[in-house]
C-alpha atoms as a PDB file:
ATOM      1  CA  UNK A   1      71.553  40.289 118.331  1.00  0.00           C
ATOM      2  CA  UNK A   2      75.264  39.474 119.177  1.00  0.00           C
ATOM      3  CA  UNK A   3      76.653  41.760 116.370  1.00  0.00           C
ATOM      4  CA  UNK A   4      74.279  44.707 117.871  1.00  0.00           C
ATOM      5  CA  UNK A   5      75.893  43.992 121.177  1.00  0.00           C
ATOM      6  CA  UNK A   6      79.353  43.955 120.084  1.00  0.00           C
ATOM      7  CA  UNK A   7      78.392  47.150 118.139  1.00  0.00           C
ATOM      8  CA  UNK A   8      77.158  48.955 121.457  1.00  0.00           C
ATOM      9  CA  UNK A   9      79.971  47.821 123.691  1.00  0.00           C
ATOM     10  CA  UNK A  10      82.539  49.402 120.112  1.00  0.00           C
ATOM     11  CA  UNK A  11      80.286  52.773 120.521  1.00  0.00           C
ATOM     12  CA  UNK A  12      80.496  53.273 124.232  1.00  0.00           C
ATOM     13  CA  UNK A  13      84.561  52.338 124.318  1.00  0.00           C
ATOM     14  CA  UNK A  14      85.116  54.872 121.264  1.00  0.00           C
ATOM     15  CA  UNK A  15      82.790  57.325 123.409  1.00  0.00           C
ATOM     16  CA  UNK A  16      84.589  56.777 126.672  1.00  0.00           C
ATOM     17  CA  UNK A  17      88.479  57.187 124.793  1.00  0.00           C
ATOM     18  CA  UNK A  18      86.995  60.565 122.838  1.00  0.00           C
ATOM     19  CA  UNK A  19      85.826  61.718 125.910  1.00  0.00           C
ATOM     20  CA  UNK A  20      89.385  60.693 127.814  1.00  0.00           C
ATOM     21  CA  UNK A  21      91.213  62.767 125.198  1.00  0.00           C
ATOM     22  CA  UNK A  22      89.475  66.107 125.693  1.00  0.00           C
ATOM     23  CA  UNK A  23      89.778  65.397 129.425  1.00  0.00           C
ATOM     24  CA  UNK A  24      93.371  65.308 129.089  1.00  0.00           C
ATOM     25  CA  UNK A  25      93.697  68.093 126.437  1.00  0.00           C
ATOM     26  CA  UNK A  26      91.493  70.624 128.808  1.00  0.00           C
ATOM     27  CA  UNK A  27      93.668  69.218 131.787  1.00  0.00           C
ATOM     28  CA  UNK A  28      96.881  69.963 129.767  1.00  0.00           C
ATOM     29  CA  UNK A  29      95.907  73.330 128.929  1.00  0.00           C
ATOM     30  CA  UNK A  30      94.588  74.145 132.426  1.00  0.00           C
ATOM     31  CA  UNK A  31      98.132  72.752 133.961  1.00  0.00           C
ATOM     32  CA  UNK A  32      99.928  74.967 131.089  1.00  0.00           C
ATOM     33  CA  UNK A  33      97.771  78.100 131.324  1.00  0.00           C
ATOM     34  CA  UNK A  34      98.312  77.833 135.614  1.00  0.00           C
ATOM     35  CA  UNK A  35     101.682  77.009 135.827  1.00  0.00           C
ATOM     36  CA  UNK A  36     103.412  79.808 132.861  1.00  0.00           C
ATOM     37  CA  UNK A  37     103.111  83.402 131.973  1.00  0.00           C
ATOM     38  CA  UNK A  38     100.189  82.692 129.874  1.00  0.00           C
ATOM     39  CA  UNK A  39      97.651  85.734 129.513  1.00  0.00           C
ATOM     40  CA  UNK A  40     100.352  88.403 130.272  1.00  0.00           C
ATOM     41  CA  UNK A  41     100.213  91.837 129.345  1.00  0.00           C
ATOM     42  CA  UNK A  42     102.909  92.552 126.977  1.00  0.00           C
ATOM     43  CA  UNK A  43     104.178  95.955 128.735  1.00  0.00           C
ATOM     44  CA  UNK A  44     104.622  93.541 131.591  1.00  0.00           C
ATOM     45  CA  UNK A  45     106.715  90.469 130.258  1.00  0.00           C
ATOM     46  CA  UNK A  46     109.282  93.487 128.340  1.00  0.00           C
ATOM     47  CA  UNK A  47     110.019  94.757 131.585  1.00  0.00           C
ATOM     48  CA  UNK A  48     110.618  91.938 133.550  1.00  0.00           C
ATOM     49  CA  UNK A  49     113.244  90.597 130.663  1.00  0.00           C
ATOM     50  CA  UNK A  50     110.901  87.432 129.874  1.00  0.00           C
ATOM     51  CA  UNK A  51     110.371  88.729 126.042  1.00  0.00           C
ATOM     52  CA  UNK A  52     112.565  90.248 124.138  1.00  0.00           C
ATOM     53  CA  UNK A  53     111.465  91.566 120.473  1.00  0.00           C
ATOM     54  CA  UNK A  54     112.685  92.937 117.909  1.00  0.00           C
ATOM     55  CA  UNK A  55     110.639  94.850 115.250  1.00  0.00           C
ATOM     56  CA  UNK A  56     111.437  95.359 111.421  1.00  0.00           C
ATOM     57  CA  UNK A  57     109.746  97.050 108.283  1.00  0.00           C
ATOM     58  CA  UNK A  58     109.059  94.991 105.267  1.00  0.00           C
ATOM     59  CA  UNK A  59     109.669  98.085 103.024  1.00  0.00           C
ATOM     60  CA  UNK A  60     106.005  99.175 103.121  1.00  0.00           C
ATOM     61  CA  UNK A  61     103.411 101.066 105.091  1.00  0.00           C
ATOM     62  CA  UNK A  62     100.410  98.827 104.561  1.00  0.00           C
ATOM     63  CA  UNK A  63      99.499  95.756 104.659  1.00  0.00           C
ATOM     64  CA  UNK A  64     101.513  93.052 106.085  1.00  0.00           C
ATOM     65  CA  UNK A  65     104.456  95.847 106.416  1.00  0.00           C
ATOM     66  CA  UNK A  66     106.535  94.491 109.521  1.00  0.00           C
ATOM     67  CA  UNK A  67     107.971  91.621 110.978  1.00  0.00           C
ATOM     68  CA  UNK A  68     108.366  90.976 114.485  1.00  0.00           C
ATOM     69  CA  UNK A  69     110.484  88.387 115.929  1.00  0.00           C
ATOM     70  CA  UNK A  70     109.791  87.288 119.780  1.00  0.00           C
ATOM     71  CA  UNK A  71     112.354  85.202 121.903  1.00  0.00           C
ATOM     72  CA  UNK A  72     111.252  83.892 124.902  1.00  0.00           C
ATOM     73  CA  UNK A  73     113.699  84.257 127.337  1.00  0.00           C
ATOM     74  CA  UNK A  74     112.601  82.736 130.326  1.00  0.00           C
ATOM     75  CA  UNK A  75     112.125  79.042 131.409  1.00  0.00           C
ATOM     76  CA  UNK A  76     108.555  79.286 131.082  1.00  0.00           C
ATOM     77  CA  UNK A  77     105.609  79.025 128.365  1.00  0.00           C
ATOM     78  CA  UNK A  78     104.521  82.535 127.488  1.00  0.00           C
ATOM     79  CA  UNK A  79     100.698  83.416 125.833  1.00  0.00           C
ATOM     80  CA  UNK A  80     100.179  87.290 125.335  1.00  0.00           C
ATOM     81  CA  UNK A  81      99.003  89.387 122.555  1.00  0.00           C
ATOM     82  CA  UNK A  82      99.456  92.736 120.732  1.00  0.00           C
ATOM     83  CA  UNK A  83      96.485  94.410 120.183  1.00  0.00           C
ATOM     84  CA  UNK A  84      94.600  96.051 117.239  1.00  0.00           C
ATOM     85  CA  UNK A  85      95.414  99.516 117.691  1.00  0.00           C
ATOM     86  CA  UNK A  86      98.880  99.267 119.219  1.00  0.00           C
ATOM     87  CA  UNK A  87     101.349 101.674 117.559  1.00  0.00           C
ATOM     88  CA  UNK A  88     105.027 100.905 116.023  1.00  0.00           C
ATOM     89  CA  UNK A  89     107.026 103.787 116.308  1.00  0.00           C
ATOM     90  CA  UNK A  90     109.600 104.254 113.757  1.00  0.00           C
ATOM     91  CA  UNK A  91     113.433 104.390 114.771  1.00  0.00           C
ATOM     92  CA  UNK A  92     114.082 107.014 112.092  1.00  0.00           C
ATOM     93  CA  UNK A  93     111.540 109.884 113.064  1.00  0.00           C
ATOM     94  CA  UNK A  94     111.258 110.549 109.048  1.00  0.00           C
ATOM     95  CA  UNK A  95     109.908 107.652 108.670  1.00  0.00           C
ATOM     96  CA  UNK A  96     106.044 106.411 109.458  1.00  0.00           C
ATOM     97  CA  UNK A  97     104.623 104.689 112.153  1.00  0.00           C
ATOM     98  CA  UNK A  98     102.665 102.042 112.175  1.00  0.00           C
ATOM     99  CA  UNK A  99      99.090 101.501 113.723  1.00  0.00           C
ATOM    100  CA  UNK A 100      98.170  98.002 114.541  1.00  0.00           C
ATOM    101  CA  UNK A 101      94.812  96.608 112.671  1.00  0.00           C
ATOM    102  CA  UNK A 102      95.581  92.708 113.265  1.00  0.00           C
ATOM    103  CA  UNK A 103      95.698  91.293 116.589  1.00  0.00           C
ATOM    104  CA  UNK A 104      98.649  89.247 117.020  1.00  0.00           C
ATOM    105  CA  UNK A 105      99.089  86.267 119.074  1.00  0.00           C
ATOM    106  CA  UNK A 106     102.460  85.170 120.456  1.00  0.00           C
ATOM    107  CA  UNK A 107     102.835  81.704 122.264  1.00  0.00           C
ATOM    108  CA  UNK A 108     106.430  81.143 122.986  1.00  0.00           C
ATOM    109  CA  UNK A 109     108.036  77.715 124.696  1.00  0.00           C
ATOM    110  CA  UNK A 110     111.047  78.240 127.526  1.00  0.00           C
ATOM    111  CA  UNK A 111     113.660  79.850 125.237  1.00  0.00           C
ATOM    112  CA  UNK A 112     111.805  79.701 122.314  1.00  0.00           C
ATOM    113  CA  UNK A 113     112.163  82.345 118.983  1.00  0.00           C
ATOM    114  CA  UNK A 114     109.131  82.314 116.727  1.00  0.00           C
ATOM    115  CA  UNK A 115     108.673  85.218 113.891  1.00  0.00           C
ATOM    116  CA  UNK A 116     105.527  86.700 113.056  1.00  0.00           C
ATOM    117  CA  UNK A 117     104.042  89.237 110.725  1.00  0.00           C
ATOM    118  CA  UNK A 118     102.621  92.137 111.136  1.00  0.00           C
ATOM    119  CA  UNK A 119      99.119  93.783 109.506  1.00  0.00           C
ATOM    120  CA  UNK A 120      98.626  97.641 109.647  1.00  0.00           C
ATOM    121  CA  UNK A 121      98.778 100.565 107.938  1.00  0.00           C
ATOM    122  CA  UNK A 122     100.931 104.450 108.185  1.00  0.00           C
ATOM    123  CA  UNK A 123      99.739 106.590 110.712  1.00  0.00           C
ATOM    124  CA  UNK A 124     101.230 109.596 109.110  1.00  0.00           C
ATOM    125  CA  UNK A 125     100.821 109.986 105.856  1.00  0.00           C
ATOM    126  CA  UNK A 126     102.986 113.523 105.456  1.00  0.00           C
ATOM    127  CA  UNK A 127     106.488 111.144 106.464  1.00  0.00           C
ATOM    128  CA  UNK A 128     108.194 109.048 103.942  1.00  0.00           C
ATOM    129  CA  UNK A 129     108.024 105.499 103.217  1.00  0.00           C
ATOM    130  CA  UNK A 130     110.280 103.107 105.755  1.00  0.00           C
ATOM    131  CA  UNK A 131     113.013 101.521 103.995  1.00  0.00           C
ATOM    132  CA  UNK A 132     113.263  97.745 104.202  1.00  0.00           C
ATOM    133  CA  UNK A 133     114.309  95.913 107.362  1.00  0.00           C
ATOM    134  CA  UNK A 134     114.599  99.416 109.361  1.00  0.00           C
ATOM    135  CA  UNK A 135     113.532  99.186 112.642  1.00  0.00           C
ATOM    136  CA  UNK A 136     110.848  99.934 114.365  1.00  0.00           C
ATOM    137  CA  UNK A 137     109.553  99.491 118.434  1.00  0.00           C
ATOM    138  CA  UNK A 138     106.684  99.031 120.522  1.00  0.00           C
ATOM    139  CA  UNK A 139     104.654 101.986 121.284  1.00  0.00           C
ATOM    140  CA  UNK A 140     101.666 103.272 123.297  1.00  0.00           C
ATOM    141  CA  UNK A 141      98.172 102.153 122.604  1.00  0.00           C
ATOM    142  CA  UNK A 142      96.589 105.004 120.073  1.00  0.00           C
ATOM    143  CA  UNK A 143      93.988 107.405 121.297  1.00  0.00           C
ATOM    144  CA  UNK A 144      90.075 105.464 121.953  1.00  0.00           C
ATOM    145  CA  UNK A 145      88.612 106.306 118.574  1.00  0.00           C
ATOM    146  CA  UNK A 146      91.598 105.026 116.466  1.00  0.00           C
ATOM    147  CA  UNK A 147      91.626 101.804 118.599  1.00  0.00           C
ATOM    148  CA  UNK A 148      87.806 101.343 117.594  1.00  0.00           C
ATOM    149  CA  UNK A 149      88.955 101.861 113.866  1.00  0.00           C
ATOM    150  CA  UNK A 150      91.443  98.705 114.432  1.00  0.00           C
ATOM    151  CA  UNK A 151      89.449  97.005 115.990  1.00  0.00           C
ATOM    152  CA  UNK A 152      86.589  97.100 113.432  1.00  0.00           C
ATOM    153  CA  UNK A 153      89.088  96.145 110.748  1.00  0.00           C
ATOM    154  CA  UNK A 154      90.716  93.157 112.719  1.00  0.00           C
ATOM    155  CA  UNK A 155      87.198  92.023 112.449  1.00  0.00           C
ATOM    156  CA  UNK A 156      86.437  92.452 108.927  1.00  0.00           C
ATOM    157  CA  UNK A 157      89.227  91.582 107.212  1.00  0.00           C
ATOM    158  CA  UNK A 158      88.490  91.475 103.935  1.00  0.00           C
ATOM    159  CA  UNK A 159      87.906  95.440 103.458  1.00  0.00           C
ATOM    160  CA  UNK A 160      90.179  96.524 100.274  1.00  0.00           C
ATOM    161  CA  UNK A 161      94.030  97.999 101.784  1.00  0.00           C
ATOM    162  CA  UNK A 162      93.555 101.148 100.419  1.00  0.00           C
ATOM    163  CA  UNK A 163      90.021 101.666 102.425  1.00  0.00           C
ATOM    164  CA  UNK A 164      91.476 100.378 105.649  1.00  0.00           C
ATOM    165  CA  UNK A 165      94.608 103.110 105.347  1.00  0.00           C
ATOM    166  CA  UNK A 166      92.319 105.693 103.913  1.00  0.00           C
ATOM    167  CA  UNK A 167      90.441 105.117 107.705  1.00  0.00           C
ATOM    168  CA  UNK A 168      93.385 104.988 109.465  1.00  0.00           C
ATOM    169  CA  UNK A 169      94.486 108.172 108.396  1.00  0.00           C
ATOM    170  CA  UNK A 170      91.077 109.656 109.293  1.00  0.00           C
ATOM    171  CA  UNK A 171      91.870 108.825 112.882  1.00  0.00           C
ATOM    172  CA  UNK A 172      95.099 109.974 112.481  1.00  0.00           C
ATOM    173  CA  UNK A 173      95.886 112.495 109.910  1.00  0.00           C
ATOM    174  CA  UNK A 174      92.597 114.572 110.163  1.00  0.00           C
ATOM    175  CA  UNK A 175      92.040 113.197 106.200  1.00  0.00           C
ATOM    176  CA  UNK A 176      88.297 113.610 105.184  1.00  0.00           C
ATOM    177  CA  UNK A 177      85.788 110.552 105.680  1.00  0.00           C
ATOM    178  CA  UNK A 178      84.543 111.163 102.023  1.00  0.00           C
ATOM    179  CA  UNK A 179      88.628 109.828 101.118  1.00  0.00           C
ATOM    180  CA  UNK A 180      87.575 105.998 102.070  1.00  0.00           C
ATOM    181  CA  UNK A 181      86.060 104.960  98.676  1.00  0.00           C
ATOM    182  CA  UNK A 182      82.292 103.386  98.712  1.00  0.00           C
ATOM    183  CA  UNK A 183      82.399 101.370  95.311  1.00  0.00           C
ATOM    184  CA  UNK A 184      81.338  98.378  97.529  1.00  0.00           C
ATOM    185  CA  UNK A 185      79.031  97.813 100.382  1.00  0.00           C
ATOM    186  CA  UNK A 186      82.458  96.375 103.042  1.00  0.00           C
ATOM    187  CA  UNK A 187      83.803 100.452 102.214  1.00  0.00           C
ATOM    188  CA  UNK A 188      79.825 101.955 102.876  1.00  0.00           C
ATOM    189  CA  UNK A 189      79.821 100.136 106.257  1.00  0.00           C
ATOM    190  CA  UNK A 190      83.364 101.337 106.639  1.00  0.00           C
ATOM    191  CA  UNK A 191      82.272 105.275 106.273  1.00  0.00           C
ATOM    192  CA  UNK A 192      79.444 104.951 108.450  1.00  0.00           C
ATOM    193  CA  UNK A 193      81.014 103.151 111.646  1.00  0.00           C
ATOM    194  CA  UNK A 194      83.356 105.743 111.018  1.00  0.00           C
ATOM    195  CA  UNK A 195      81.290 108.718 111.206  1.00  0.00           C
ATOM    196  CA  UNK A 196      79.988 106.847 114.410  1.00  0.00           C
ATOM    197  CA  UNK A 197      83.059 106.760 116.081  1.00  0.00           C
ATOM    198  CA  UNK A 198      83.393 110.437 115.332  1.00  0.00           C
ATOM    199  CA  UNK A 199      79.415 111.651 115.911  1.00  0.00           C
ATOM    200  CA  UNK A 200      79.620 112.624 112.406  1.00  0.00           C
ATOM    201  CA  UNK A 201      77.383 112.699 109.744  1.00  0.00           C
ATOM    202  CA  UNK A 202      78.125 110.139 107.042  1.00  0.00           C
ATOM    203  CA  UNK A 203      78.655 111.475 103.705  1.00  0.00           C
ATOM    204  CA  UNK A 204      77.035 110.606 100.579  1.00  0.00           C
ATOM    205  CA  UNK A 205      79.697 111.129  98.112  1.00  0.00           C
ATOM    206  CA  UNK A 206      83.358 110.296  97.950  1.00  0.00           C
ATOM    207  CA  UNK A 207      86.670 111.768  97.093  1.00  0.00           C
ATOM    208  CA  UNK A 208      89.589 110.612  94.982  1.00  0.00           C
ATOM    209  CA  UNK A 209      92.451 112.746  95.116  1.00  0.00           C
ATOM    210  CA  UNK A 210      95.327 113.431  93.384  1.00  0.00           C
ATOM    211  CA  UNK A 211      98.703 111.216  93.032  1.00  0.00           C
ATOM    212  CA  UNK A 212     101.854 113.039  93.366  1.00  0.00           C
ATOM    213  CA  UNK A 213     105.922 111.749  93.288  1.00  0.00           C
ATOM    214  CA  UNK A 214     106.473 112.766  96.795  1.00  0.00           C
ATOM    215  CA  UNK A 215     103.102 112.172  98.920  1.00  0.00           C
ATOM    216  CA  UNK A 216     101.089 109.368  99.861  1.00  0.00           C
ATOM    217  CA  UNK A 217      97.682 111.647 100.139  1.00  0.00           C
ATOM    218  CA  UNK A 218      97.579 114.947  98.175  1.00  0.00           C
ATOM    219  CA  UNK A 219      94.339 117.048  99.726  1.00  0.00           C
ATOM    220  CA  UNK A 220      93.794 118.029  96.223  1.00  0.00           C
ATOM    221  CA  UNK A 221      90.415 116.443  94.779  1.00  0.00           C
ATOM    222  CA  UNK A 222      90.144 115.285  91.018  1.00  0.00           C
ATOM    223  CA  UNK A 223      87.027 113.592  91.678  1.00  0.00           C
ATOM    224  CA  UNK A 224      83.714 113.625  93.142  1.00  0.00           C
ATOM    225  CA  UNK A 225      81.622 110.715  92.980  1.00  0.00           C
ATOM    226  CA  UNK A 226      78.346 109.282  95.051  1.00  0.00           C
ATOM    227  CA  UNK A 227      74.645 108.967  94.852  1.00  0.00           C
ATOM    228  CA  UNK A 228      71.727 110.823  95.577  1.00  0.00           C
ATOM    229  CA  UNK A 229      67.997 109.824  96.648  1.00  0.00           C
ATOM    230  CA  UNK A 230      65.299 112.053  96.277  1.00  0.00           C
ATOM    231  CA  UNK A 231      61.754 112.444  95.845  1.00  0.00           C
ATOM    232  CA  UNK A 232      58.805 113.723  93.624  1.00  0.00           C
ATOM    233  CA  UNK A 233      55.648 114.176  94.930  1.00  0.00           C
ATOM    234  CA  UNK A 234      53.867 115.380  91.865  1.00  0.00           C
ATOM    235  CA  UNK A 235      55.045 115.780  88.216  1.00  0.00           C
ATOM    236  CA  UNK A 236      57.068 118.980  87.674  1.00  0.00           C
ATOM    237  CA  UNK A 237      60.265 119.696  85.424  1.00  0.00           C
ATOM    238  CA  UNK A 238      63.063 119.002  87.574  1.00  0.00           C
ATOM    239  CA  UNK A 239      66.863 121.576  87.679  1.00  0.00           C
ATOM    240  CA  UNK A 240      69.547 120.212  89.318  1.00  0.00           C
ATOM    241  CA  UNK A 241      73.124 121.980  89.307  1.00  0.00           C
ATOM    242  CA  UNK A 242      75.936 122.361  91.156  1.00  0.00           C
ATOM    243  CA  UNK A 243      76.780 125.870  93.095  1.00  0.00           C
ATOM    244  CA  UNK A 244      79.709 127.115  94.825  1.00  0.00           C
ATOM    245  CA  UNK A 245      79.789 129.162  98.037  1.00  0.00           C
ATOM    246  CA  UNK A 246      78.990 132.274  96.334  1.00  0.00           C
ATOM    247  CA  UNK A 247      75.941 130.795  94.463  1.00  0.00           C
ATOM    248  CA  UNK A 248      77.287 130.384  90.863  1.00  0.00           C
ATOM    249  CA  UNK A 249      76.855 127.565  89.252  1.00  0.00           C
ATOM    250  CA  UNK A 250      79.172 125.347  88.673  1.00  0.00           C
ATOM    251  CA  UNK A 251      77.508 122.477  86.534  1.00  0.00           C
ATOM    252  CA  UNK A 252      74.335 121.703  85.517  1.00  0.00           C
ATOM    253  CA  UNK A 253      73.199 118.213  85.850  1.00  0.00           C
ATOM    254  CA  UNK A 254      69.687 117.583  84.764  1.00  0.00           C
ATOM    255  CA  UNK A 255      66.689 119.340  83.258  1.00  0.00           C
ATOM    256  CA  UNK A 256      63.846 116.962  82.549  1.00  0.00           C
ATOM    257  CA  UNK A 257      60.212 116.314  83.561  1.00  0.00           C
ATOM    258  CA  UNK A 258      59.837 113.760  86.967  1.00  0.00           C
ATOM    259  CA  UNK A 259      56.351 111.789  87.101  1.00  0.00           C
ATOM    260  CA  UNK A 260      55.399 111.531  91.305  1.00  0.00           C
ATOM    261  CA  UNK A 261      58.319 108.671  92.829  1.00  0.00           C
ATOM    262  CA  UNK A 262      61.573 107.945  94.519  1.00  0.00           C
ATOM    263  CA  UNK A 263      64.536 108.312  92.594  1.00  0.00           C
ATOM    264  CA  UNK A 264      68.117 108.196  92.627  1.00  0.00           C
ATOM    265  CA  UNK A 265      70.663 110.982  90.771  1.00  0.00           C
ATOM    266  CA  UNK A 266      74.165 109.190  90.320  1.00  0.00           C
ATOM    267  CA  UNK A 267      77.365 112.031  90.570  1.00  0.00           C
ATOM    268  CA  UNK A 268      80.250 111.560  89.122  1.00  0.00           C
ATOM    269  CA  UNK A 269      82.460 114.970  88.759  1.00  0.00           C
ATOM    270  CA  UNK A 270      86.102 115.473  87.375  1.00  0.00           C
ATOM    271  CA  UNK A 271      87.182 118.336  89.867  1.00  0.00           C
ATOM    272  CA  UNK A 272      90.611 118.346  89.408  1.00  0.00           C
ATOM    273  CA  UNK A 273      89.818 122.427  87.873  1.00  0.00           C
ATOM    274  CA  UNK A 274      87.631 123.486  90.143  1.00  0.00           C
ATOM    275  CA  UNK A 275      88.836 125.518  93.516  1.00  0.00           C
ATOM    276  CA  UNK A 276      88.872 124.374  96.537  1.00  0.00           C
ATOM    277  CA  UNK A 277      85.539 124.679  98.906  1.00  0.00           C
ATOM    278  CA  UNK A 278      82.402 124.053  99.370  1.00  0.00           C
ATOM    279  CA  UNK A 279      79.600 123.421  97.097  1.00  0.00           C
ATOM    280  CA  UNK A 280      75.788 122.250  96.518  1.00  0.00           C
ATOM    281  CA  UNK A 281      74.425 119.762  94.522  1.00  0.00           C
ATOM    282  CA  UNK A 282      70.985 121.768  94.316  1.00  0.00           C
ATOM    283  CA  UNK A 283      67.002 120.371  93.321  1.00  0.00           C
ATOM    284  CA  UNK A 284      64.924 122.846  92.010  1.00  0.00           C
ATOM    285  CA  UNK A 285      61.377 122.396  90.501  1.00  0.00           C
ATOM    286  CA  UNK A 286      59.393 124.585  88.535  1.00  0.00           C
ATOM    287  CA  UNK A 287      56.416 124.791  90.607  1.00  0.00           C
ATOM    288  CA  UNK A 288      57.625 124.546  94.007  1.00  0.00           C
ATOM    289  CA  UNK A 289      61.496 125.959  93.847  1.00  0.00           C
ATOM    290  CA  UNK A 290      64.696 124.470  95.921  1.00  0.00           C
ATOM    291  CA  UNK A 291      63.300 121.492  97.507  1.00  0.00           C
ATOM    292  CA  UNK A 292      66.664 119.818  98.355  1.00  0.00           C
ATOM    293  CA  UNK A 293      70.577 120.364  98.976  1.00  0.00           C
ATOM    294  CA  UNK A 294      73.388 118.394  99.315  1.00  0.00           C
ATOM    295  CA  UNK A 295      76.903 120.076  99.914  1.00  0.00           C
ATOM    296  CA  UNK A 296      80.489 118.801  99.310  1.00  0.00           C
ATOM    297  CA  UNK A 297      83.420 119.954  99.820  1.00  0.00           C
ATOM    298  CA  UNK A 298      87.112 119.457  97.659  1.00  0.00           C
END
């Protein structure tokens, strides 16, 4: 009975001093969060001469490509963010700029110099590569549909590089939504959140394009590659080829007998020969004729 007691009397005291400690920590924070420039738009603590920063390139154009480092030159704490979405704007006009796809949060102390990197990826894919420790300054916000595209990838993270860039440069560089690869399902969601953002249709094939010395992208195509559904309602021998514009074909891809079901026709197509335009990956069945198209274009 006495050890239960003493137990109790151990629980509530422990209870009491854990719930003393948050008390103070929320108090702490309030007085801090009331009493300095906490929550401050950035625009507004450059102008008034509170932060200073300075912005440099890491020698790449994705990734974690720049370093910022943030003095706090006032006598007060400072809390404020840059956004996803935010552009960098290169000092050299040859060079890229940089869009903003990781939020980044800067808490400073009175006079205090911190340095932080930065995640994002080129917004111009046509300018050549910044050279290392060049510098770089804060920019506008980019136009409501790219800041979606940060946004979504501040929240998923773990998207491959090269799909993140190759939806950056959608927003910015006019590149086709078939360029952002769909080998897993993170690059899948990717293309369709980005055909929502642009009340597009989302494609059902994908484009890898050619590497050259001098370019980042290359619009040239050397590969076509996705996967088609379709169905059979009754057994029939089953064409499929490929067409151009003009109707000639290009390729053919199957001739076989289907039993009634669902199926699935896997593409993969080296293109690198093949002009540029638009073509058809046609379904034709013996009985009933073209029963299903699906265009790309290279």
């Amino acid at each position: 009975m006495i050890l239960r007691v003493i137990y109790n009397i151990y629980f509530l005291i422990m209870t009491v001093l854990k719930n003393l400690r948050t008390l103070i920590l929320v108090l702490l924070i309030g007085l801090i969060m009331t009493s300095a420039k906490a929550n401050s738009s950035i625009e507004s603590l450059l102008e008034s001469g509170d932060l200073y920063l300075t912005f440099e390139s890491k020698g790449r154009h994705s990734g974690s490509c720049i370093r910022v480092i943030a003095e706090n030159m006032g006598d007060e704490f400072i809390l404020t963010t840059i956004a996803p979405g935010r552009k960098l704007a290169a000092a050299n006009e040859a060079s890229q700029d940089i869009i903003i796809t990781q939020e980044v949060i800067l808490a400073l102390s009175p006079n205090q110099v911190i340095q932080r990197d930065i995640f994002g990826f080129c917004g111009q894919s046509q300018n050549r590569n910044p050279e290392y420790e060049s510098r770089y300054y804060l920019g506008a916000m980019a136009d409501s549909r790219t800041i979606k595209i940060a946004t979504y990838l501040n929240k998923h993270r773990l998207i491959p590089e090269s799909d993140q860039q190759a939806a950056i440069w959608v927003s910015t560089d006019c590149h086709p939504l078939s360029s952002i690869n769909r080998i897993n399902q993170e690059g899948l969601d990717l293309i369709k959140y980005t055909a929502s953002v642009y009340g597009m249709p989302s494609p059902w094939y994908s484009t890898e394009h050619a590497q050259t010395v001098d370019q980042l992208f290359s619009a040239k195509v050397n590969r076509v590659y996705g996967e088609i559904p379709f169905q059979i309602t009754q057994s029939d021998m089953i064409h499929i080829v490929i067409i151009d514009d003009s109707g000639r074909i290009m390729k053919r891809l199957i001739s076989a007998k289907y039993g009634p079901g669902k199926y699935t026709l896997p593409v993969d197509l080296m293109v690198h020969n093949w002009p540029s335009g638009a073509y058809n990956v046609q379904f034709e069945s013996k009985n009933h004729g073209t029963f299903a198209d699906y265009s790309f274009n290279i």
